[in-house]
C-alpha atoms as a PDB file:
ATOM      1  CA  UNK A   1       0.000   0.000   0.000  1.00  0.00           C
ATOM      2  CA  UNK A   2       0.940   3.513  -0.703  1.00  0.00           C
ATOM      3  CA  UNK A   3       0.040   6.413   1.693  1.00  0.00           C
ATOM      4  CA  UNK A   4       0.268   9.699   0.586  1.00  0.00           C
ATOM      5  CA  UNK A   5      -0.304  12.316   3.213  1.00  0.00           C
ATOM      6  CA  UNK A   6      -1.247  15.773   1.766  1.00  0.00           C
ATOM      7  CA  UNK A   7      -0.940  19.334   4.530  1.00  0.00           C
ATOM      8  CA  UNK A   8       0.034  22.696   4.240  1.00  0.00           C
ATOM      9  CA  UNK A   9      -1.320  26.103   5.254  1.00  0.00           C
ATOM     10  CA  UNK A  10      -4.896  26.611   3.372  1.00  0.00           C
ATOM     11  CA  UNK A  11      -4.962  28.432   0.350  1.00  0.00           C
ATOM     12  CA  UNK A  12      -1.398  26.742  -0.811  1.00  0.00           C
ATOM     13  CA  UNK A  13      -2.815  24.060  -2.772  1.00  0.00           C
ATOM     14  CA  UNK A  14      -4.000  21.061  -1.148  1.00  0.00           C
ATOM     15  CA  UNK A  15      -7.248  20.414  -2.576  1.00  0.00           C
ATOM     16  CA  UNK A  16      -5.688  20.983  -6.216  1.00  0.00           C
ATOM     17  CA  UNK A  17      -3.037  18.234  -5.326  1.00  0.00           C
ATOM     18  CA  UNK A  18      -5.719  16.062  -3.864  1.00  0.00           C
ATOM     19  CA  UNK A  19      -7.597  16.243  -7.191  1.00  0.00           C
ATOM     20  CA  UNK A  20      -4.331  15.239  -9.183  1.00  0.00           C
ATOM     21  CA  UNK A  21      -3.935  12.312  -7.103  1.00  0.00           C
ATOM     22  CA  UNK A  22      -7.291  10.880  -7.372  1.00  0.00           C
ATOM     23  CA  UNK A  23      -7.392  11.690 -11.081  1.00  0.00           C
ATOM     24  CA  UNK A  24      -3.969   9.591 -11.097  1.00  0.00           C
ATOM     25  CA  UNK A  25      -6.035   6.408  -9.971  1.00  0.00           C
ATOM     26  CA  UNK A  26      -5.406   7.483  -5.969  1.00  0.00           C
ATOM     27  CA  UNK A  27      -8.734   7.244  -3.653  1.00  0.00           C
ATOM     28  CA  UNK A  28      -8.679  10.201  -1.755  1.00  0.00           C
ATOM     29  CA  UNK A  29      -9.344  11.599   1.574  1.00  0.00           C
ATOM     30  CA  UNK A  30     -10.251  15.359   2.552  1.00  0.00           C
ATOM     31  CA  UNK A  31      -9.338  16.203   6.099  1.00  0.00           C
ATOM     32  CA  UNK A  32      -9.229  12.976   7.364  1.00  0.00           C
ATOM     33  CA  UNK A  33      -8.797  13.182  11.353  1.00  0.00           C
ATOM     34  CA  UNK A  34      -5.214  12.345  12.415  1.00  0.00           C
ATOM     35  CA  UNK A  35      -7.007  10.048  15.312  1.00  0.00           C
ATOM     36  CA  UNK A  36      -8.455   7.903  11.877  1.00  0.00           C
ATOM     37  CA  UNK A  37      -5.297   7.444   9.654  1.00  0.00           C
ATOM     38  CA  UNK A  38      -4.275   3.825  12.008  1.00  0.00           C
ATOM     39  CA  UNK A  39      -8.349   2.640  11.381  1.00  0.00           C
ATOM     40  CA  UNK A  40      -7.940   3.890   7.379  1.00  0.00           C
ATOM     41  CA  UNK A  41      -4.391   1.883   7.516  1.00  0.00           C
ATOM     42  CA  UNK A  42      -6.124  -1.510   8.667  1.00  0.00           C
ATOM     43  CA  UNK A  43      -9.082  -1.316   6.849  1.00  0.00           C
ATOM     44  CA  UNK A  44      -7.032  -0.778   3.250  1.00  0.00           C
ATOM     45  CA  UNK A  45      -4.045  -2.730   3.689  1.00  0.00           C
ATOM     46  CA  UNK A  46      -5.865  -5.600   1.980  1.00  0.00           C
ATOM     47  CA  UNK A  47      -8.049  -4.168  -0.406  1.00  0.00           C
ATOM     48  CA  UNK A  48      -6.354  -4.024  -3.706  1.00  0.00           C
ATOM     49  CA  UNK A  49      -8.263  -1.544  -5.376  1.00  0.00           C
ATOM     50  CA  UNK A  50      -6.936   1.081  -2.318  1.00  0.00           C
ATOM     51  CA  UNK A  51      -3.356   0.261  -2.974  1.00  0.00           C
ATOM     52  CA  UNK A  52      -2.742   3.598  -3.478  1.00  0.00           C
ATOM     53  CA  UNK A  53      -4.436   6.448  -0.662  1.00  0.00           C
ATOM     54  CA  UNK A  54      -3.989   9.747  -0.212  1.00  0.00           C
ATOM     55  CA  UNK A  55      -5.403  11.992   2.449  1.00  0.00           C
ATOM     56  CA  UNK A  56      -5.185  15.581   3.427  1.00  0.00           C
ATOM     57  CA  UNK A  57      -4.121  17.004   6.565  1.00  0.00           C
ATOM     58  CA  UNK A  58      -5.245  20.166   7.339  1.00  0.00           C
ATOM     59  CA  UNK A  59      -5.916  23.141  10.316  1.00  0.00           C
ATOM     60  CA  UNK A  60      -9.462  21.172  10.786  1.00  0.00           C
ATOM     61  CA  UNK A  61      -8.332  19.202  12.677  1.00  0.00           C
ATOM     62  CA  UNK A  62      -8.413  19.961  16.492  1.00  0.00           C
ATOM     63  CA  UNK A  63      -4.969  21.275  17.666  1.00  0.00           C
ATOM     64  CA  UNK A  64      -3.860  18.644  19.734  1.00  0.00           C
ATOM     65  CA  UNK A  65      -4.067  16.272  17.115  1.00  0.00           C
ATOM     66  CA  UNK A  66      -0.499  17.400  15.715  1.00  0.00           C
ATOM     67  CA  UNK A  67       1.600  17.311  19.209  1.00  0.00           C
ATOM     68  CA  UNK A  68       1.897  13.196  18.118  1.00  0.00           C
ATOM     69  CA  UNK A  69       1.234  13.378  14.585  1.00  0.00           C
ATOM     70  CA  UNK A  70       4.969  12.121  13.900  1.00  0.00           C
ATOM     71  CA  UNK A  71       4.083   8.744  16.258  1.00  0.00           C
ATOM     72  CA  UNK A  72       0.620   8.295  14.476  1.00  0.00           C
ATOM     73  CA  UNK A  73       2.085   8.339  11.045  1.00  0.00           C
ATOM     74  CA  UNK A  74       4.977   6.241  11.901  1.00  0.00           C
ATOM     75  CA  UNK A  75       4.102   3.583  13.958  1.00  0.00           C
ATOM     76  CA  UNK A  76       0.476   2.816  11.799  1.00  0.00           C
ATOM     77  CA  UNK A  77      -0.100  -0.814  11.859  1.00  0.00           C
ATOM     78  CA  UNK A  78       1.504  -2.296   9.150  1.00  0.00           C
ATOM     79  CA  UNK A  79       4.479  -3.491   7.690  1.00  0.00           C
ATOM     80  CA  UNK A  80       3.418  -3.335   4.366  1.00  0.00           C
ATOM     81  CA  UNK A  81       3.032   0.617   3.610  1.00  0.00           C
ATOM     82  CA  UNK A  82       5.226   3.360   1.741  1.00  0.00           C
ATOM     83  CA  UNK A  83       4.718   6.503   3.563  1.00  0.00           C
ATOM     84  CA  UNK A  84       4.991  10.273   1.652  1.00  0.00           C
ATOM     85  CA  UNK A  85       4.245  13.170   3.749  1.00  0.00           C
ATOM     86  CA  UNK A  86       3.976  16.221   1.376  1.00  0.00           C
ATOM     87  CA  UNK A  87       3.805  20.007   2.987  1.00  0.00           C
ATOM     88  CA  UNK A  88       2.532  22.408   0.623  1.00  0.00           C
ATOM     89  CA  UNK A  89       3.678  26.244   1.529  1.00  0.00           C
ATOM     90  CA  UNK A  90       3.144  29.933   0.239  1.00  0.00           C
ATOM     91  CA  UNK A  91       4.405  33.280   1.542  1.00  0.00           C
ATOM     92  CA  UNK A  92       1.858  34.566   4.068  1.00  0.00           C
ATOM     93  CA  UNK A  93       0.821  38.314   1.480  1.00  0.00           C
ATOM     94  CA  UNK A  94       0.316  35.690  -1.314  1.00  0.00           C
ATOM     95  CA  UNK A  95      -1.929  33.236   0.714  1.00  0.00           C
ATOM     96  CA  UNK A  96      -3.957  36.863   1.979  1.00  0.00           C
ATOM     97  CA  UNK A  97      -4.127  37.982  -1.745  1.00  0.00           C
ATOM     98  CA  UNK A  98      -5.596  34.512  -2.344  1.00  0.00           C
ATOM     99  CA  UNK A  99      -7.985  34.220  -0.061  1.00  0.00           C
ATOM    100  CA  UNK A 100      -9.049  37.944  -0.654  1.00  0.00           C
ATOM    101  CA  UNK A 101      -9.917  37.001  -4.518  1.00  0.00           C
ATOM    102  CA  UNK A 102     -11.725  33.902  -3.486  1.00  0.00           C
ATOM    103  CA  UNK A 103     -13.670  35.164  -0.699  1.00  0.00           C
ATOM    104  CA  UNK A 104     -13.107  32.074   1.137  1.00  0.00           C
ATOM    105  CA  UNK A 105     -13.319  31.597   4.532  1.00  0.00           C
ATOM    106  CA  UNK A 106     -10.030  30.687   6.465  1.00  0.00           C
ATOM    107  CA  UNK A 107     -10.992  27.875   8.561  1.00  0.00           C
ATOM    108  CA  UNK A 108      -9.029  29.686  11.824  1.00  0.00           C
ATOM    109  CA  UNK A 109     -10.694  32.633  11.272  1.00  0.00           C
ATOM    110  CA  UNK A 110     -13.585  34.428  13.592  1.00  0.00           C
ATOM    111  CA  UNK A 111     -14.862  37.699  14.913  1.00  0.00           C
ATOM    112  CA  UNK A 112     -11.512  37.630  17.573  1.00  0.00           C
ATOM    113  CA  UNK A 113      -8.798  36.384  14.780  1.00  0.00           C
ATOM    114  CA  UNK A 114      -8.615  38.573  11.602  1.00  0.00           C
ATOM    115  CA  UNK A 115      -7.508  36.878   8.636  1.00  0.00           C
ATOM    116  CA  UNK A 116      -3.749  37.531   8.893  1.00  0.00           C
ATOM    117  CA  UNK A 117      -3.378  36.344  12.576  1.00  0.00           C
ATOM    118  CA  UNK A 118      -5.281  33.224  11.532  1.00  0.00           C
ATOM    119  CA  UNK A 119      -2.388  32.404   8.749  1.00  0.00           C
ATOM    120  CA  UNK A 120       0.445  32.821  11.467  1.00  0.00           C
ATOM    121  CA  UNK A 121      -1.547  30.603  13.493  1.00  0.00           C
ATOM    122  CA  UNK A 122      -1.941  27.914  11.314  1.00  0.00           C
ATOM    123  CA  UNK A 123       1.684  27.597  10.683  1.00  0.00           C
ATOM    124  CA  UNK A 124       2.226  27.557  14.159  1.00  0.00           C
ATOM    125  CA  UNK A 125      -0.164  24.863  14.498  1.00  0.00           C
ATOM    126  CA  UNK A 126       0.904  22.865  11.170  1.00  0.00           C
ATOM    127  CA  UNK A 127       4.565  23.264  12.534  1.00  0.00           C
ATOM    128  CA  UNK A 128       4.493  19.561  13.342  1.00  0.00           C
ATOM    129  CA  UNK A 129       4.097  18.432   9.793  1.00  0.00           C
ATOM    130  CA  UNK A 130       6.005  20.733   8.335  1.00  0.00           C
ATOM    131  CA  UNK A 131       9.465  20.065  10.373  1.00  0.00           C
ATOM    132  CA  UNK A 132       8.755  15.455   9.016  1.00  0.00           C
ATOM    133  CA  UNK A 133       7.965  16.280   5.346  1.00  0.00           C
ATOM    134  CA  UNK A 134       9.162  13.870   2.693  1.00  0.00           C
ATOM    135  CA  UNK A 135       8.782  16.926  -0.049  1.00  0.00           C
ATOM    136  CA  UNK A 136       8.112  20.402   0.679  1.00  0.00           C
ATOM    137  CA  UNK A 137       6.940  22.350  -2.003  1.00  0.00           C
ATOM    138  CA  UNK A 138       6.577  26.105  -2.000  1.00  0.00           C
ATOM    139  CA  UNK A 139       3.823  27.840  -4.271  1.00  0.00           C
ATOM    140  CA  UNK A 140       3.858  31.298  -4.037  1.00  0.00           C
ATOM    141  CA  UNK A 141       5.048  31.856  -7.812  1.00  0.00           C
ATOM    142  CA  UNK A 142       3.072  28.949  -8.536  1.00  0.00           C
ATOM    143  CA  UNK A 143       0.398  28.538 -11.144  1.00  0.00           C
ATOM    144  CA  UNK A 144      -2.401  26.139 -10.451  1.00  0.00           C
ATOM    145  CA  UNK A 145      -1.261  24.599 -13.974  1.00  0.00           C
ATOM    146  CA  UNK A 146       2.588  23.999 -12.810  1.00  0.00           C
ATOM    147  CA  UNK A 147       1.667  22.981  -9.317  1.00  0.00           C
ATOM    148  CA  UNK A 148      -0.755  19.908 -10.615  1.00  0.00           C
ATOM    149  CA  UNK A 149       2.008  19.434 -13.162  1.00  0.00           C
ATOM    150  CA  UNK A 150       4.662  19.149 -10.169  1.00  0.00           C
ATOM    151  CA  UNK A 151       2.121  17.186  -8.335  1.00  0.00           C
ATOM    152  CA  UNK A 152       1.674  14.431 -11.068  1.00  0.00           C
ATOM    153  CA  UNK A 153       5.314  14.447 -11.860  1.00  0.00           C
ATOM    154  CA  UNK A 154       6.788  14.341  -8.440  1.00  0.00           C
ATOM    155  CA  UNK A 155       4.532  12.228  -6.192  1.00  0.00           C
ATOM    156  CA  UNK A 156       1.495  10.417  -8.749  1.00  0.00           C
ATOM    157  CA  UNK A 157       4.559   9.081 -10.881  1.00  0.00           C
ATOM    158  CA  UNK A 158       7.147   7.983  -7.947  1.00  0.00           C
ATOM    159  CA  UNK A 159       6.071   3.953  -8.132  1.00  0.00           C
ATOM    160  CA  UNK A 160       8.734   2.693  -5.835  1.00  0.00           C
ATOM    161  CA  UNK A 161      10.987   3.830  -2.680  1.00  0.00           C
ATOM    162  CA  UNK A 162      13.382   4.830  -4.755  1.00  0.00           C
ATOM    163  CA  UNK A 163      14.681   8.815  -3.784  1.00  0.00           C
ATOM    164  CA  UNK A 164      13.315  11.288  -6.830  1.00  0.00           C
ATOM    165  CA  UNK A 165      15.878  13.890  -7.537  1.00  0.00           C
ATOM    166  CA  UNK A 166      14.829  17.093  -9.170  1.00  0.00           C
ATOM    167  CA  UNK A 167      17.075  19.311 -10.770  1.00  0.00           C
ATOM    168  CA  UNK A 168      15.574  22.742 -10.548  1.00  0.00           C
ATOM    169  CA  UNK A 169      17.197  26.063 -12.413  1.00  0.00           C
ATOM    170  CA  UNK A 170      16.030  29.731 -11.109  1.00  0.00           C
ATOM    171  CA  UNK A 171      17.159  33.020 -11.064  1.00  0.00           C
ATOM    172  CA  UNK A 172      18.216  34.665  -7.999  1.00  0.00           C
ATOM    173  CA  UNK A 173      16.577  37.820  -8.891  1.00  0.00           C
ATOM    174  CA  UNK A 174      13.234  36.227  -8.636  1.00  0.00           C
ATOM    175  CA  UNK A 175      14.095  34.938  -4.861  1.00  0.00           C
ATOM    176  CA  UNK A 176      15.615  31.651  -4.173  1.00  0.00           C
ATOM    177  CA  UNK A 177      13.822  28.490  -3.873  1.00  0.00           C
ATOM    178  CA  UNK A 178      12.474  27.931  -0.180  1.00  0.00           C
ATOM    179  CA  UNK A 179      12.022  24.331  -0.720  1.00  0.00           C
ATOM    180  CA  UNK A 180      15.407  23.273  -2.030  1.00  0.00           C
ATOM    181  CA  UNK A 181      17.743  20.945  -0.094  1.00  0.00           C
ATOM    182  CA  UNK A 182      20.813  22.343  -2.084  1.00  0.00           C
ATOM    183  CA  UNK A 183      21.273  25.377  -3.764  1.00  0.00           C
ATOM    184  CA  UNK A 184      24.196  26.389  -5.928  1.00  0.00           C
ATOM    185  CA  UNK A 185      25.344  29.838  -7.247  1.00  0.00           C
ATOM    186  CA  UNK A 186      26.569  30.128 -10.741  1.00  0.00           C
ATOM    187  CA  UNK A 187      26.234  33.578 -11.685  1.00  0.00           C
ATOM    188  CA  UNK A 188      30.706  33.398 -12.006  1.00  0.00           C
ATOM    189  CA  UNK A 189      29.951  31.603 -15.192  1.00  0.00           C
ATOM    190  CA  UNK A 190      30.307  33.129 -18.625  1.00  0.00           C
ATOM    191  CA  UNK A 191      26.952  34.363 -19.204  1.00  0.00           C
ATOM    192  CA  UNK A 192      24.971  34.470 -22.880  1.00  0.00           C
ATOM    193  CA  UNK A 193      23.195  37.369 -21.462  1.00  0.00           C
ATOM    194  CA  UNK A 194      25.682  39.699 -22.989  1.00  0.00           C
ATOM    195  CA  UNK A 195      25.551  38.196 -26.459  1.00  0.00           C
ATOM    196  CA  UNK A 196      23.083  39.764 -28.214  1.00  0.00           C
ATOM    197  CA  UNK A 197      22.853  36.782 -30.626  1.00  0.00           C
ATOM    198  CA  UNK A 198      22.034  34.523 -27.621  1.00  0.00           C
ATOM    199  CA  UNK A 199      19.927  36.781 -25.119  1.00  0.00           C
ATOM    200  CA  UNK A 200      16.647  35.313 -26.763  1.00  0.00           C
ATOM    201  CA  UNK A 201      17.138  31.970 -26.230  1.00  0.00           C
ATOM    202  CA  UNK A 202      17.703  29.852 -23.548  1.00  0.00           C
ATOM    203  CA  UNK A 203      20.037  26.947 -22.037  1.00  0.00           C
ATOM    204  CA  UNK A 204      17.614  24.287 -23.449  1.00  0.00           C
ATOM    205  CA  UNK A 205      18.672  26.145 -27.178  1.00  0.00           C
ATOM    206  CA  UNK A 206      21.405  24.343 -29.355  1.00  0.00           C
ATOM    207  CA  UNK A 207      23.143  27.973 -29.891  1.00  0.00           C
ATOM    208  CA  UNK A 208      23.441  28.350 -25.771  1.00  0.00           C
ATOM    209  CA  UNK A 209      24.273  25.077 -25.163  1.00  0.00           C
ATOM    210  CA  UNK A 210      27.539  24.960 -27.605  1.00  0.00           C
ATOM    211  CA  UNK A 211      28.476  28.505 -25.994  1.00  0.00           C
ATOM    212  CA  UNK A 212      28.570  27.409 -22.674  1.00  0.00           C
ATOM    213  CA  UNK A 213      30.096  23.664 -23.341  1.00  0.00           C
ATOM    214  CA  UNK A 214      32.931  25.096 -24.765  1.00  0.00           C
ATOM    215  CA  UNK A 215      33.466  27.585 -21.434  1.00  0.00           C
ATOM    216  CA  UNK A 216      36.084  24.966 -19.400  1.00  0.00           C
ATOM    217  CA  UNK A 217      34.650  26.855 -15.999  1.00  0.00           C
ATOM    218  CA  UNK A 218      30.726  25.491 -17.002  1.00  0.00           C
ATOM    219  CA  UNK A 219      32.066  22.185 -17.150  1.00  0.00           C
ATOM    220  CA  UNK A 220      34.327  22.500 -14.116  1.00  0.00           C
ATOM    221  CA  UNK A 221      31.201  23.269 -12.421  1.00  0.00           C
ATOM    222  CA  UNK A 222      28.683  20.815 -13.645  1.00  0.00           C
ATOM    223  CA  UNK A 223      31.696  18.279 -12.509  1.00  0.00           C
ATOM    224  CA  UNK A 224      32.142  19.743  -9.346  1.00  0.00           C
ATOM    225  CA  UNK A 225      28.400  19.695  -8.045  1.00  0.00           C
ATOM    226  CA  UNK A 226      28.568  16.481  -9.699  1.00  0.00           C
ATOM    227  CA  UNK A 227      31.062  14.908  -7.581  1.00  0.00           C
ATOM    228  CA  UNK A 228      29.246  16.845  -4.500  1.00  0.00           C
ATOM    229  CA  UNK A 229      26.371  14.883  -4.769  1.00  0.00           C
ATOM    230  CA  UNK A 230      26.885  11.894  -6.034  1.00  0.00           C
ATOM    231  CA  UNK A 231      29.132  11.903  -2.760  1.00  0.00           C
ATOM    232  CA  UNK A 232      26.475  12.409  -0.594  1.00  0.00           C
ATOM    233  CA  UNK A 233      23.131  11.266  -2.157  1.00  0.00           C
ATOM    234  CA  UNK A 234      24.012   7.822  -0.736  1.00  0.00           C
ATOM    235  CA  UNK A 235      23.705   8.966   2.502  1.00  0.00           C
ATOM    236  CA  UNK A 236      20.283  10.554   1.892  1.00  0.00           C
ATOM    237  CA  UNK A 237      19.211   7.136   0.940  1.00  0.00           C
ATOM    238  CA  UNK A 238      20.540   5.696   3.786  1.00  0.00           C
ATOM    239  CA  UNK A 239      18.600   7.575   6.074  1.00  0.00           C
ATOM    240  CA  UNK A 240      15.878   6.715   4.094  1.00  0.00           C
ATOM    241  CA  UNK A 241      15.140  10.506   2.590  1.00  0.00           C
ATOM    242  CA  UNK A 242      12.730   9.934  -0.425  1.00  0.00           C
ATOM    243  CA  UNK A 243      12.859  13.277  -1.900  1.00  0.00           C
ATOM    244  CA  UNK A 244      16.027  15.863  -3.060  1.00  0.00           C
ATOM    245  CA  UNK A 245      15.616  18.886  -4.469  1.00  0.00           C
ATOM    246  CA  UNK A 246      18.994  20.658  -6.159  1.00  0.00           C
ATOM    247  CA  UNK A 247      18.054  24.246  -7.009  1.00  0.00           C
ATOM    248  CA  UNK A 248      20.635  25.589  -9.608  1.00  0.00           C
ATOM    249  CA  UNK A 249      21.005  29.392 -10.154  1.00  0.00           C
ATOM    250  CA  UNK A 250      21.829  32.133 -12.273  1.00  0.00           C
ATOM    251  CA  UNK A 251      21.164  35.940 -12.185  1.00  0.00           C
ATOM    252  CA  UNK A 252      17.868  35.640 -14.706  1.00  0.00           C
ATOM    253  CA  UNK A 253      17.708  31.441 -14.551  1.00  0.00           C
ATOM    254  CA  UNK A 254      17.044  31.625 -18.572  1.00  0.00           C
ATOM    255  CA  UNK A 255      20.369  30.320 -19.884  1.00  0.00           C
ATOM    256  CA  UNK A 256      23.712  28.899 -17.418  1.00  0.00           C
ATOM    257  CA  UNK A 257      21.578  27.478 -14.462  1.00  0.00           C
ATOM    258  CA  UNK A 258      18.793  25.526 -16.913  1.00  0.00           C
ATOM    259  CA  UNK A 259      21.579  24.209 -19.642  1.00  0.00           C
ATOM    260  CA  UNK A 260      23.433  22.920 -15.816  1.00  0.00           C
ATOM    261  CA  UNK A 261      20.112  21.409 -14.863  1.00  0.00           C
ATOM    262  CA  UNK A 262      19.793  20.000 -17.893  1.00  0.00           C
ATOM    263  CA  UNK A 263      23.428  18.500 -17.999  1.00  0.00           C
ATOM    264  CA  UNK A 264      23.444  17.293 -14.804  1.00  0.00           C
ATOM    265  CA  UNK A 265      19.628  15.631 -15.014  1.00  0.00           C
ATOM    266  CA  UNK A 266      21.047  13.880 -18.020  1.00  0.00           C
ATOM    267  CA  UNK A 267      24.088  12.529 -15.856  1.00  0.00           C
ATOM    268  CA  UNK A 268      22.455  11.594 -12.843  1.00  0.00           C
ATOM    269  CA  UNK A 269      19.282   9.426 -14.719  1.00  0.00           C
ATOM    270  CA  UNK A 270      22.554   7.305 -15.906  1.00  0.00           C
ATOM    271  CA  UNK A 271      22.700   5.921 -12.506  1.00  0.00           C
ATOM    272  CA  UNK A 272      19.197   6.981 -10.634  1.00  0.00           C
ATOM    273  CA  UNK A 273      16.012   5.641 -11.971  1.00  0.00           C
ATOM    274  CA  UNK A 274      13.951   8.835 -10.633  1.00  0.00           C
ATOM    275  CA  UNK A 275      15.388  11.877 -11.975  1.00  0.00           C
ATOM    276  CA  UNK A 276      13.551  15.066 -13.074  1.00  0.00           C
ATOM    277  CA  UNK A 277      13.957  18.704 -13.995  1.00  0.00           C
ATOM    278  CA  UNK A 278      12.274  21.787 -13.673  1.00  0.00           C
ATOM    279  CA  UNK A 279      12.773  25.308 -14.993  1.00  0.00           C
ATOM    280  CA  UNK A 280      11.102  27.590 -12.663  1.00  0.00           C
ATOM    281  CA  UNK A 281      11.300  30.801 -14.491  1.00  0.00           C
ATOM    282  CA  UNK A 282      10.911  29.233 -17.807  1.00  0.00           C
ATOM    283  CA  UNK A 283       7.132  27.340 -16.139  1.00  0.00           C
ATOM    284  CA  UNK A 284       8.637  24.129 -17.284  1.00  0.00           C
ATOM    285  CA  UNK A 285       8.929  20.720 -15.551  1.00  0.00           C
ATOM    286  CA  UNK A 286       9.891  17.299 -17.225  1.00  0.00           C
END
């Protein structure tokens, strides 16, 4: 059996990712009491058309479900289940603009606790879950379209235990990613920018990639972060971590940190059988 548990702050994304999973073949769960998960555990574990559950988390639930939430979800009573825990995130004036467009009701909310209090709170509250996620993901420059994409990509399509690595290029200037477990600065690269012949395209373009393969400091780099974490991945898996995220970055994250990503996805599915990229500024994910 598969468990996927689904929590974050509210307006961040849950019930979109919810609907992914249970279009992906998942039977899904909305805020499912954290008291119920070891009676949902039993009752599945030998039905084989519930292989695959998913269930979200959420500020519903009464408060002091989440001071053991960590020995609920791992000591559920069976041997025989893969366990995701997936946080979903957003900066706290995104999550206001969001609800403010939707007019929706934040469930923390009331006539004491205006609407920004009741976001503080619930991160507070949601603390627990956030501190033993699997995969974090952070959607404040998220579209609904790239987070069900990342969704589908990341968590419907991961079939076995296996760690999925992502390779994600950005650009510092549009803020670095909050839910990377490794980022690394190449903005001392050669840059295309200053080409005029290569400005328009990007590091996915044949013109950009034969610039920067023949800089010798590109490739020192892609070997370098290369040998970095092929050094340490191991000990991820060890430990039994299930998700990495390696955010690469340039100044605009058009042309040096996506042809890296790119290189370095390309090495890595040689030898790991879950590898996948994503170009944040370019609202691209493979």
């Amino acid at each position: 059996m598969r468990l996927v548990v689904i929590s974050g702050r509210s307006g961040s994304g849950k019930s979109s990712a919810l609907h992914v999973l249970e279009d992906q073949g998942f039977y899904c769960i909305d805020n499912l009491p954290v008291a119920l998960l070891p009676a949902l555990v039993q009752q599945t574990e030998n039905e084989e058309k519930l292989s695959r559950v998913a269930v979200s988390i959420d500020a519903r639930n009464l408060p002091h479900a989440f001071d053991n939430i960590h020995d609920v979800l791992h000591q559920l009573p069976s041997a025989e289940y893969q366990l995701d825990v997936v946080y979903l995130d957003a900066g706290a004036e995104v999550l206001l603009q969001r609800f403010s467009a939707t007019r929706r009701k934040h469930p923390l909310t009331s006539p004491d606790v205006s609407l920004a209090e009741a976001i503080e709170q619930e991160k507070q509250l949601l603390e627990p879950v956030a501190n033993m996620a699997d995969l974090t993901l952070d959607t404040t420059n998220m579209s609904v379209h790239e987070l069900r994409s990342l969704i589908k990509l990341r968590v419907a399509a991961k079939t076995s235990s296996d760690i999925a690595i992502l390779f994600e290029s950005f650009g510092f200037k549009h803020g670095i990613p909050i839910d990377a477990d490794y980022v690394f600065d190449v903005r001392n690269l050669p840059n295309p920018y200053w080409d005029p012949a290569l400005r328009q395209y990007t590091g996915q373009d044949e013109a950009v990639i034969r610039f920067l393969a023949g800089e010798p400091q590109v490739s020192n780099m892609q070997e370098d972060i290369g040998h970095f974490m092929r050094r340490w991945l191991p000990a991820f898996i060890a430990a039994n971590r299930s998700y990495m995220t390696i955010a690469i970055g340039c100044t605009g994250g058009q042309h040096r940190s996506v042809y890296l990503a790119e290189q370095l996805a390309a090495e890595f599915r040689q030898q790991y059988a879950n590898v996948q990229i994503r170009h944040r500024e370019l609202g691209e994910t493979d």
